[in-house]
Protein backbone atom coordinates (compact mmCIF):
# COMPACT_ATOMS: atom_id res chain seq x y z
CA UNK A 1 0.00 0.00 0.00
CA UNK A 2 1.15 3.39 -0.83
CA UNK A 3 1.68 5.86 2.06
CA UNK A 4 1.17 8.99 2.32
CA UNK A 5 5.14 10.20 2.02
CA UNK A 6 5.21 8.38 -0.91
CA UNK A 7 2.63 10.30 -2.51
CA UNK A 8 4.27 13.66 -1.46
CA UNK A 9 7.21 12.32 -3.09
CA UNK A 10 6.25 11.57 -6.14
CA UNK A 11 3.45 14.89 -6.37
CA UNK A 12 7.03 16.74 -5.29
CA UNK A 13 9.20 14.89 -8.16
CA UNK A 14 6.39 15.85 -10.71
CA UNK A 15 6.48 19.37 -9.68
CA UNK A 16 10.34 19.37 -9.46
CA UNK A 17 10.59 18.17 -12.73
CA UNK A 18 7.78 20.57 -14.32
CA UNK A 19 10.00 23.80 -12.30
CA UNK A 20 13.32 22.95 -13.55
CA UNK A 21 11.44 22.84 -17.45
CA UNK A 22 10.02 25.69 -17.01
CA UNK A 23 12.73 27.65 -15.64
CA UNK A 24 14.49 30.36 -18.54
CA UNK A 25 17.54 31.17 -16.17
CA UNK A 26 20.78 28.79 -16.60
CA UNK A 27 21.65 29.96 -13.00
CA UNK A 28 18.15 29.43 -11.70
CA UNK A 29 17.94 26.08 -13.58
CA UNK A 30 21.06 24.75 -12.23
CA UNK A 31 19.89 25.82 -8.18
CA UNK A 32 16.35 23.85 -9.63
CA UNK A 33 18.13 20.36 -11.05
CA UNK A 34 19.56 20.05 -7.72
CA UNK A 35 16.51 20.69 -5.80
CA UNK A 36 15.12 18.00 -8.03
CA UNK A 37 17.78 15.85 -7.69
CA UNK A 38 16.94 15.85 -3.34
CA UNK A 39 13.66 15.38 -3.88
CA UNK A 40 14.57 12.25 -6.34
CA UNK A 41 16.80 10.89 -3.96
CA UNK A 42 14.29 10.95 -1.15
CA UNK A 43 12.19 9.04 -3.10
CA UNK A 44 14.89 6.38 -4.30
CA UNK A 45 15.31 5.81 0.02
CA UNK A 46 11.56 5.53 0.64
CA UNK A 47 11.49 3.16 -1.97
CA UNK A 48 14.60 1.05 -0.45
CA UNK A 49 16.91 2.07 -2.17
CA UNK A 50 19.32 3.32 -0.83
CA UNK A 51 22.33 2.95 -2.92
CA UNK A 52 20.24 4.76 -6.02
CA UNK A 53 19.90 7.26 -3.60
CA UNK A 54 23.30 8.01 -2.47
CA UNK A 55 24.00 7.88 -6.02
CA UNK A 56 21.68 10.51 -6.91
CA UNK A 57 23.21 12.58 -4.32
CA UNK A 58 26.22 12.71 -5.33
CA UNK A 59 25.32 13.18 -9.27
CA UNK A 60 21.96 14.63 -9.48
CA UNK A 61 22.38 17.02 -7.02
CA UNK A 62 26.23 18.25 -6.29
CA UNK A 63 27.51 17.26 -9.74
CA UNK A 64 25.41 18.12 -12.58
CA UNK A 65 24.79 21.48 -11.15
CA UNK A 66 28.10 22.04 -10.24
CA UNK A 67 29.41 21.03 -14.17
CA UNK A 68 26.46 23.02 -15.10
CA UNK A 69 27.35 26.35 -13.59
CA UNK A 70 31.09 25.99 -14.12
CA UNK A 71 29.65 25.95 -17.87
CA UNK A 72 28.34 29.21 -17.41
CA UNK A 73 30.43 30.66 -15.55
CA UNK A 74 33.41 29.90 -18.51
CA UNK A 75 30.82 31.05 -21.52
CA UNK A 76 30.42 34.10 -19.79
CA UNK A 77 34.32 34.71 -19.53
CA UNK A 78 34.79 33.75 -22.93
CA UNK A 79 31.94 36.17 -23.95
CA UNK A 80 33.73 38.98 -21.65
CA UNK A 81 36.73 38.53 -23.61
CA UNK A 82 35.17 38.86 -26.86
């Protein structure tokens, strides 16, 4: 039977996912993927699993934005530069 925390979850994860779409900001985007990424991860450990979810962590949520804003953050040196 599903619980009720399960339900957050996943009502969370399909609002997570619909934000970080809808987002037009890289910067904002990045800050959203991560939130995502926690919210994903929670859901992985209610759903015993915790080694997805540790892996999710560390990639979904400290990576990818991380590699994402480094991104940026050289585009907009390059553009500077001209």
């Amino acid at each position: 039977m599903i619980g009720f925390l399960q339900i957050l979850l996943f009502v969370l994860v399909a609002a997570g996912g619909t934000a970080v779409v809808l987002t037009r900001d890289p910067v904002l985007q990045a800050i959203t993927v991560s939130l995502y990424g926690v919210v994903l991860a929670l859901l992985f450990f209610v759903h015993q699993a915790p080694d997805v979810a540790l892996s999710q962590i560390v990639i979904g949520s400290v990576a990818l934005p991380l590699m994402i804003l480094l991104t940026l953050a050289k585009v907009k040196r390059n553009e500077a530069r001209g």
